[in-house]
PDB file of N, CA and C in Angstrom:
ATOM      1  N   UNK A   1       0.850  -1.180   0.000  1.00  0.00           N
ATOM      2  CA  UNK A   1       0.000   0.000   0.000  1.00  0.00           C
ATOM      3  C   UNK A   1       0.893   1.239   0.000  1.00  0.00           C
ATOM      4  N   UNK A   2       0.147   2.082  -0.534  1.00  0.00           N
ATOM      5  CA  UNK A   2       1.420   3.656  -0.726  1.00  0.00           C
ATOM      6  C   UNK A   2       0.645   4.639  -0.239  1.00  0.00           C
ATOM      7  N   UNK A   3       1.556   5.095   0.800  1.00  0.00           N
ATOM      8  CA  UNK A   3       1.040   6.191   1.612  1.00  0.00           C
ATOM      9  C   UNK A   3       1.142   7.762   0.687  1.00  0.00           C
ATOM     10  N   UNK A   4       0.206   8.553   0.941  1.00  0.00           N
ATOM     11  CA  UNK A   4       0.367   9.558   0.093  1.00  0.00           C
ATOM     12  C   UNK A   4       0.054  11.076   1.058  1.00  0.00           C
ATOM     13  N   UNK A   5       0.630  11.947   0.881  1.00  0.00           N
ATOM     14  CA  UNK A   5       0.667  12.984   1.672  1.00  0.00           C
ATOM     15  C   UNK A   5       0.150  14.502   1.055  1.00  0.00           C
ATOM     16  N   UNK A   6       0.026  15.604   1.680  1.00  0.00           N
ATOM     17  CA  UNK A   6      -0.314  16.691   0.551  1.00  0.00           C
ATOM     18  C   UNK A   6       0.037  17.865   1.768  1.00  0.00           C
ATOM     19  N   UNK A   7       0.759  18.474   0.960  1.00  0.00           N
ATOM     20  CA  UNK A   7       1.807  19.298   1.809  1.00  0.00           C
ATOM     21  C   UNK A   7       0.567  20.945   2.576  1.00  0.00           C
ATOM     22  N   UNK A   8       1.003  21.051   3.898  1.00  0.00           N
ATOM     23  CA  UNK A   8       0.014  21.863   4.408  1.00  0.00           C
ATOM     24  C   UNK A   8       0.532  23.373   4.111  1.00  0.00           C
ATOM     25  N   UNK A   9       2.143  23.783   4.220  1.00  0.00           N
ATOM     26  CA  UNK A   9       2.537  24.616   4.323  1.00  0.00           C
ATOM     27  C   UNK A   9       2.783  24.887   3.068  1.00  0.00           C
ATOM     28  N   UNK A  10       2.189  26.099   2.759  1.00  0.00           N
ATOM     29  CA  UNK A  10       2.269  26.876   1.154  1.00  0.00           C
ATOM     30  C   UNK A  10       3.281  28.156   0.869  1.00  0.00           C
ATOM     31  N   UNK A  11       3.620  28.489   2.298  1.00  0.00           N
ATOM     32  CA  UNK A  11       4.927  29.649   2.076  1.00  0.00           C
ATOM     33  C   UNK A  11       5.737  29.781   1.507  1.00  0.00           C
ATOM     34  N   UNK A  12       6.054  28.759   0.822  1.00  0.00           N
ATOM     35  CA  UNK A  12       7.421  28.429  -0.221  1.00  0.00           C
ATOM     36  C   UNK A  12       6.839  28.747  -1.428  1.00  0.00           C
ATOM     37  N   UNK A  13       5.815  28.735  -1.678  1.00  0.00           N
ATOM     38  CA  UNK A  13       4.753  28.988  -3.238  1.00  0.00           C
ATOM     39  C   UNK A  13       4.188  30.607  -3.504  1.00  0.00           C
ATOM     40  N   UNK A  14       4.479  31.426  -4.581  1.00  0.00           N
ATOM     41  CA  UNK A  14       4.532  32.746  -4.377  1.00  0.00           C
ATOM     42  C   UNK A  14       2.880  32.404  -4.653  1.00  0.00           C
ATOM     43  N   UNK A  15       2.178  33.628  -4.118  1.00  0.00           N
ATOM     44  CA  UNK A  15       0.943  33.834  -4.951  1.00  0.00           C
ATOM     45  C   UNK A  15       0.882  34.155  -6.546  1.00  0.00           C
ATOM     46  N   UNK A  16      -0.385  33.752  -6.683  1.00  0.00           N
ATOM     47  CA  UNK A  16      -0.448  33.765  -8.263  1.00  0.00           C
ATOM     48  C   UNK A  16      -0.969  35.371  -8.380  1.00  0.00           C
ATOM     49  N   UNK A  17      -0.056  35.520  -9.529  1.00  0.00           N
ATOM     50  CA  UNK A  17       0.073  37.076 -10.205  1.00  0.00           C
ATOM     51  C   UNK A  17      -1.168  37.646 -11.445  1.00  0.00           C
ATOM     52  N   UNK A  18      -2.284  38.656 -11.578  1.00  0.00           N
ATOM     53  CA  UNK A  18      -3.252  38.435 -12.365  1.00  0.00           C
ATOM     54  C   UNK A  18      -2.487  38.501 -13.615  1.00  0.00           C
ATOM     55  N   UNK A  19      -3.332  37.818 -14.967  1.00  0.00           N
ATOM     56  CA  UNK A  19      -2.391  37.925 -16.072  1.00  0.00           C
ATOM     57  C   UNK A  19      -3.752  38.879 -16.697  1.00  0.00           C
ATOM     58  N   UNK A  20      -2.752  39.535 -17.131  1.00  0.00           N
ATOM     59  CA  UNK A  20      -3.631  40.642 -18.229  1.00  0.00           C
ATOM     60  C   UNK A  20      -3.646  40.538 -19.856  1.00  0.00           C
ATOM     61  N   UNK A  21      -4.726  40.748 -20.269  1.00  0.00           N
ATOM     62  CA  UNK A  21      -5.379  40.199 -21.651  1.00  0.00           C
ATOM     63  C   UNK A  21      -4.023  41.020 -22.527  1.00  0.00           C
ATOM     64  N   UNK A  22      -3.111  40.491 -22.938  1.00  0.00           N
ATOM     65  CA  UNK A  22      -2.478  41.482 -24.261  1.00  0.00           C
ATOM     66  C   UNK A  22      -2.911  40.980 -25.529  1.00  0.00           C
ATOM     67  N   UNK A  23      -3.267  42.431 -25.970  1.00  0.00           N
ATOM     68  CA  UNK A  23      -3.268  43.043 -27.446  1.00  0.00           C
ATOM     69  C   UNK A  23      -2.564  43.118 -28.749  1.00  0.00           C
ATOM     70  N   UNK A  24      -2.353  41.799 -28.742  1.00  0.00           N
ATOM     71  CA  UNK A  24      -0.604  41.684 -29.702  1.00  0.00           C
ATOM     72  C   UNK A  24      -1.764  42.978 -31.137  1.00  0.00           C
ATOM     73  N   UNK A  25      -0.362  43.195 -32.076  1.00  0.00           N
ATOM     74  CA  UNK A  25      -0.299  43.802 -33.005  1.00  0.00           C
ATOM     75  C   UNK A  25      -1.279  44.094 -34.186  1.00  0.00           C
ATOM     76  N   UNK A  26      -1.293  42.553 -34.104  1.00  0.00           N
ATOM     77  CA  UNK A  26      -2.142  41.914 -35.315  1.00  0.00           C
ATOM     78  C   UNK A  26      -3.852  42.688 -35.396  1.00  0.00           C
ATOM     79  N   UNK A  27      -3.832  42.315 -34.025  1.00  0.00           N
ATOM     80  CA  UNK A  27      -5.498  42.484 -33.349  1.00  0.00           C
ATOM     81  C   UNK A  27      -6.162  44.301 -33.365  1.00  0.00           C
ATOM     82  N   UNK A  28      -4.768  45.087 -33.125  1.00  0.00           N
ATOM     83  CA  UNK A  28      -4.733  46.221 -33.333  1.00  0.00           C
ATOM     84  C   UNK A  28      -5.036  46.844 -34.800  1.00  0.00           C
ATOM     85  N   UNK A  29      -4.369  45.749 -35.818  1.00  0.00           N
ATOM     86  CA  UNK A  29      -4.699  46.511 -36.697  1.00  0.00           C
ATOM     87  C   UNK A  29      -5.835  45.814 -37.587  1.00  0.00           C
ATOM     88  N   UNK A  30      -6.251  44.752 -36.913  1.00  0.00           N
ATOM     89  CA  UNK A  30      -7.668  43.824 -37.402  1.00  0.00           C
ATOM     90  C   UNK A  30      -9.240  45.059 -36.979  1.00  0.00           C
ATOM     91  N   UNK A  31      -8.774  45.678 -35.985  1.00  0.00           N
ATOM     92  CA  UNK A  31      -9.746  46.395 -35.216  1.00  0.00           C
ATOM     93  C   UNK A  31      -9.692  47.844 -35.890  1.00  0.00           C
ATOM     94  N   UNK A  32      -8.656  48.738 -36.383  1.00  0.00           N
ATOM     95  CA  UNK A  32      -8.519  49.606 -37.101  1.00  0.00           C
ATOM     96  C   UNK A  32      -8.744  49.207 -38.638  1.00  0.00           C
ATOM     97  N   UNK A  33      -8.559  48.234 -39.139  1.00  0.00           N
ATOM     98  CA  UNK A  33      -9.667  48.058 -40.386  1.00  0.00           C
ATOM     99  C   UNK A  33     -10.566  48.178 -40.405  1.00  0.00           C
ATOM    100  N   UNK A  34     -11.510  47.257 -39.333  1.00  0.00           N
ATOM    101  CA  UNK A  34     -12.771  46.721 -39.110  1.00  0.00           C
ATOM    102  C   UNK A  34     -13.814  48.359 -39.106  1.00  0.00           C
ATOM    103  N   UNK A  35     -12.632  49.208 -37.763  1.00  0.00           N
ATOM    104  CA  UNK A  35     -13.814  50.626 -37.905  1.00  0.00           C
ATOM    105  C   UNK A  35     -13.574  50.835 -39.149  1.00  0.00           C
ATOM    106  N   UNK A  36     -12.671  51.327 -40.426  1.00  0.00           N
ATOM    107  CA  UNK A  36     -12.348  51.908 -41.502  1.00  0.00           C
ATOM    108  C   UNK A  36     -13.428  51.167 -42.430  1.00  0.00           C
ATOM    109  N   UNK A  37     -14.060  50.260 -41.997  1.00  0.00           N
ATOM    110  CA  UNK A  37     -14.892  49.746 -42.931  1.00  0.00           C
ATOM    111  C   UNK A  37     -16.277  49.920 -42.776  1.00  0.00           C
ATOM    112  N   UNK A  38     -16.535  49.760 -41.276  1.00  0.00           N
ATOM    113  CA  UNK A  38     -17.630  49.735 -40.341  1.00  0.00           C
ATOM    114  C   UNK A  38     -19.510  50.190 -41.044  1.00  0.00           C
ATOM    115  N   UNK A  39     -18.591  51.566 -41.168  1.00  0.00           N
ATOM    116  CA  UNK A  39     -20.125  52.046 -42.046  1.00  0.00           C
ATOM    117  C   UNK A  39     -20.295  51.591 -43.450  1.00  0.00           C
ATOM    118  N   UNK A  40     -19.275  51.498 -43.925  1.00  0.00           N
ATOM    119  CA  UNK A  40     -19.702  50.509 -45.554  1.00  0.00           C
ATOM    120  C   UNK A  40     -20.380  49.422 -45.297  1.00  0.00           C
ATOM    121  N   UNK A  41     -19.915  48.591 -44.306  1.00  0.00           N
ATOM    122  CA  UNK A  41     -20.885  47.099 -44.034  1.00  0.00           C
ATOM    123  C   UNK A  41     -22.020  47.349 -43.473  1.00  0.00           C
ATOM    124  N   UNK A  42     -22.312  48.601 -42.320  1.00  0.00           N
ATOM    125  CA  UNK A  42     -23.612  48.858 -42.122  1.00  0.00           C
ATOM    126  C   UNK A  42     -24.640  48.954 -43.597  1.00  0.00           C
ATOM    127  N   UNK A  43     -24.047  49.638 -44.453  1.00  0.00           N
ATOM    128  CA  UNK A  43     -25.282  50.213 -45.336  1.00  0.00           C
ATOM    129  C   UNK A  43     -25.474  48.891 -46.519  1.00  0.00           C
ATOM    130  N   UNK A  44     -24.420  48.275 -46.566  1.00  0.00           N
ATOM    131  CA  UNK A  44     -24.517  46.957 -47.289  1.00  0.00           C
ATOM    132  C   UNK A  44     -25.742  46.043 -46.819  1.00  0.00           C
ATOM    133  N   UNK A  45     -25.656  46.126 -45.643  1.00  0.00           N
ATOM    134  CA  UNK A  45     -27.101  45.496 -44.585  1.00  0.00           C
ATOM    135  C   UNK A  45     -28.248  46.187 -45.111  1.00  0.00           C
ATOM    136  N   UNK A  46     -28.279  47.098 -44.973  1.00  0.00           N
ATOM    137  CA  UNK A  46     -29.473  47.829 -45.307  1.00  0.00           C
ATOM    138  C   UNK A  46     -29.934  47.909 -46.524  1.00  0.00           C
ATOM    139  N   UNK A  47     -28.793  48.500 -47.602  1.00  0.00           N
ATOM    140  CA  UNK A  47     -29.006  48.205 -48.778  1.00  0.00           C
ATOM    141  C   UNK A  47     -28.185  47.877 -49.653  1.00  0.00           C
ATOM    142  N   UNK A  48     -28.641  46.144 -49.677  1.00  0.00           N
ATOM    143  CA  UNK A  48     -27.142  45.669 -50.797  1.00  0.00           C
ATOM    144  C   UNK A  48     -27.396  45.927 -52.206  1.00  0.00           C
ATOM    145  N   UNK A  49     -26.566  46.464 -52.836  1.00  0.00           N
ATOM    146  CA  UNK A  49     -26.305  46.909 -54.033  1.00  0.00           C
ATOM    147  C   UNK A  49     -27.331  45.624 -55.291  1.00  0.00           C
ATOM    148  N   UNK A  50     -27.303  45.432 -56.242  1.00  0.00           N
ATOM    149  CA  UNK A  50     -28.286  44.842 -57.183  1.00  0.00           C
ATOM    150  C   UNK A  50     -26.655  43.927 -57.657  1.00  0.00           C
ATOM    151  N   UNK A  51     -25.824  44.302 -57.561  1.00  0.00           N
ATOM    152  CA  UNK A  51     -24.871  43.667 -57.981  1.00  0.00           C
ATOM    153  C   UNK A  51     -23.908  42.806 -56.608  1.00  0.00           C
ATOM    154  N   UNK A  52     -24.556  43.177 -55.567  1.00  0.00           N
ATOM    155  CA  UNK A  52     -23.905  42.327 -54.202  1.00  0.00           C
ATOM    156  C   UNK A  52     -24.816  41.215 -54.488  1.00  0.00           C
ATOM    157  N   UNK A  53     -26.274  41.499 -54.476  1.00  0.00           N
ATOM    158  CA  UNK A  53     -27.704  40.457 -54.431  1.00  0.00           C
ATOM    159  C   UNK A  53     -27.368  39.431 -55.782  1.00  0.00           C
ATOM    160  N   UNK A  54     -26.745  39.689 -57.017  1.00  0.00           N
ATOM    161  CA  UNK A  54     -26.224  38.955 -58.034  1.00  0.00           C
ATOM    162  C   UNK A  54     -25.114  37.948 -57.733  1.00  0.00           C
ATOM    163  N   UNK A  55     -24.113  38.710 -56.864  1.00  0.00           N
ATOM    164  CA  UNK A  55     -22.916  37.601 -56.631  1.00  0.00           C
ATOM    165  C   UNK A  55     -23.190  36.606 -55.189  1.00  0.00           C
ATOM    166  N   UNK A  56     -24.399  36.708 -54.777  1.00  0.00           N
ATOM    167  CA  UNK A  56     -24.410  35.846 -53.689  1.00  0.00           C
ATOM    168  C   UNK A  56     -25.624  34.833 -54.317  1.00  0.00           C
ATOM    169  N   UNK A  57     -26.515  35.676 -55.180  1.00  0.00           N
ATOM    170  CA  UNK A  57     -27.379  34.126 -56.314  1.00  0.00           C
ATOM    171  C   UNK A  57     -26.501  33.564 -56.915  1.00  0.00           C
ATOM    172  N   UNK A  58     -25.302  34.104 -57.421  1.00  0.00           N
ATOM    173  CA  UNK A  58     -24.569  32.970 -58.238  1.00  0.00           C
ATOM    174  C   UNK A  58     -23.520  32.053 -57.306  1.00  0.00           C
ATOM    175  N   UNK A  59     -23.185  32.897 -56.183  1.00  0.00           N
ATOM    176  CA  UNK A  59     -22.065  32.070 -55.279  1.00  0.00           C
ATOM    177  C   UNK A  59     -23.405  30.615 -54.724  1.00  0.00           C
ATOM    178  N   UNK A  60     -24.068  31.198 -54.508  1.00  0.00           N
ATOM    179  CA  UNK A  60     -25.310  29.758 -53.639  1.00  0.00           C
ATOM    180  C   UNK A  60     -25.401  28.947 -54.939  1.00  0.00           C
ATOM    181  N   UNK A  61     -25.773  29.250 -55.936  1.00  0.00           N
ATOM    182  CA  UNK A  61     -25.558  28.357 -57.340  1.00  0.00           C
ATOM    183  C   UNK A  61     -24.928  27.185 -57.352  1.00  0.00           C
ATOM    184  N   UNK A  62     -23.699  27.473 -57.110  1.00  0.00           N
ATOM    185  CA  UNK A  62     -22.508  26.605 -57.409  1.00  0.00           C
ATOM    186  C   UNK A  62     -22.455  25.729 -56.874  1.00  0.00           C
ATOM    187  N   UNK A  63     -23.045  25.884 -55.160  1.00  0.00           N
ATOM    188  CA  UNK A  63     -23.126  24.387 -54.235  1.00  0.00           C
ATOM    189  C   UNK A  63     -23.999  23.721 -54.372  1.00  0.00           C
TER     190      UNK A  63
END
Protein backbone atom coordinates (compact mmCIF):
# COMPACT_ATOMS: atom_id res chain seq x y z
CA UNK A 1 0.00 0.00 0.00
CA UNK A 2 1.42 3.66 -0.73
CA UNK A 3 1.04 6.19 1.61
CA UNK A 4 0.37 9.56 0.09
CA UNK A 5 0.67 12.98 1.67
CA UNK A 6 -0.31 16.69 0.55
CA UNK A 7 1.81 19.30 1.81
CA UNK A 8 0.01 21.86 4.41
CA UNK A 9 2.54 24.62 4.32
CA UNK A 10 2.27 26.88 1.15
CA UNK A 11 4.93 29.65 2.08
CA UNK A 12 7.42 28.43 -0.22
CA UNK A 13 4.75 28.99 -3.24
CA UNK A 14 4.53 32.75 -4.38
CA UNK A 15 0.94 33.83 -4.95
CA UNK A 16 -0.45 33.76 -8.26
CA UNK A 17 0.07 37.08 -10.21
CA UNK A 18 -3.25 38.44 -12.36
CA UNK A 19 -2.39 37.92 -16.07
CA UNK A 20 -3.63 40.64 -18.23
CA UNK A 21 -5.38 40.20 -21.65
CA UNK A 22 -2.48 41.48 -24.26
CA UNK A 23 -3.27 43.04 -27.45
CA UNK A 24 -0.60 41.68 -29.70
CA UNK A 25 -0.30 43.80 -33.01
CA UNK A 26 -2.14 41.91 -35.32
CA UNK A 27 -5.50 42.48 -33.35
CA UNK A 28 -4.73 46.22 -33.33
CA UNK A 29 -4.70 46.51 -36.70
CA UNK A 30 -7.67 43.82 -37.40
CA UNK A 31 -9.75 46.39 -35.22
CA UNK A 32 -8.52 49.61 -37.10
CA UNK A 33 -9.67 48.06 -40.39
CA UNK A 34 -12.77 46.72 -39.11
CA UNK A 35 -13.81 50.63 -37.91
CA UNK A 36 -12.35 51.91 -41.50
CA UNK A 37 -14.89 49.75 -42.93
CA UNK A 38 -17.63 49.73 -40.34
CA UNK A 39 -20.12 52.05 -42.05
CA UNK A 40 -19.70 50.51 -45.55
CA UNK A 41 -20.89 47.10 -44.03
CA UNK A 42 -23.61 48.86 -42.12
CA UNK A 43 -25.28 50.21 -45.34
CA UNK A 44 -24.52 46.96 -47.29
CA UNK A 45 -27.10 45.50 -44.58
CA UNK A 46 -29.47 47.83 -45.31
CA UNK A 47 -29.01 48.21 -48.78
CA UNK A 48 -27.14 45.67 -50.80
CA UNK A 49 -26.30 46.91 -54.03
CA UNK A 50 -28.29 44.84 -57.18
CA UNK A 51 -24.87 43.67 -57.98
CA UNK A 52 -23.90 42.33 -54.20
CA UNK A 53 -27.70 40.46 -54.43
CA UNK A 54 -26.22 38.96 -58.03
CA UNK A 55 -22.92 37.60 -56.63
CA UNK A 56 -24.41 35.85 -53.69
CA UNK A 57 -27.38 34.13 -56.31
CA UNK A 58 -24.57 32.97 -58.24
CA UNK A 59 -22.06 32.07 -55.28
CA UNK A 60 -25.31 29.76 -53.64
CA UNK A 61 -25.56 28.36 -57.34
CA UNK A 62 -22.51 26.60 -57.41
CA UNK A 63 -23.13 24.39 -54.23
Amino acid sequence: MTKTSTLNDLSNFSSPQPVEKAVDEGDQQNLLFYNSIRSKLDQLVKEPSDETIQKILDYSKKK
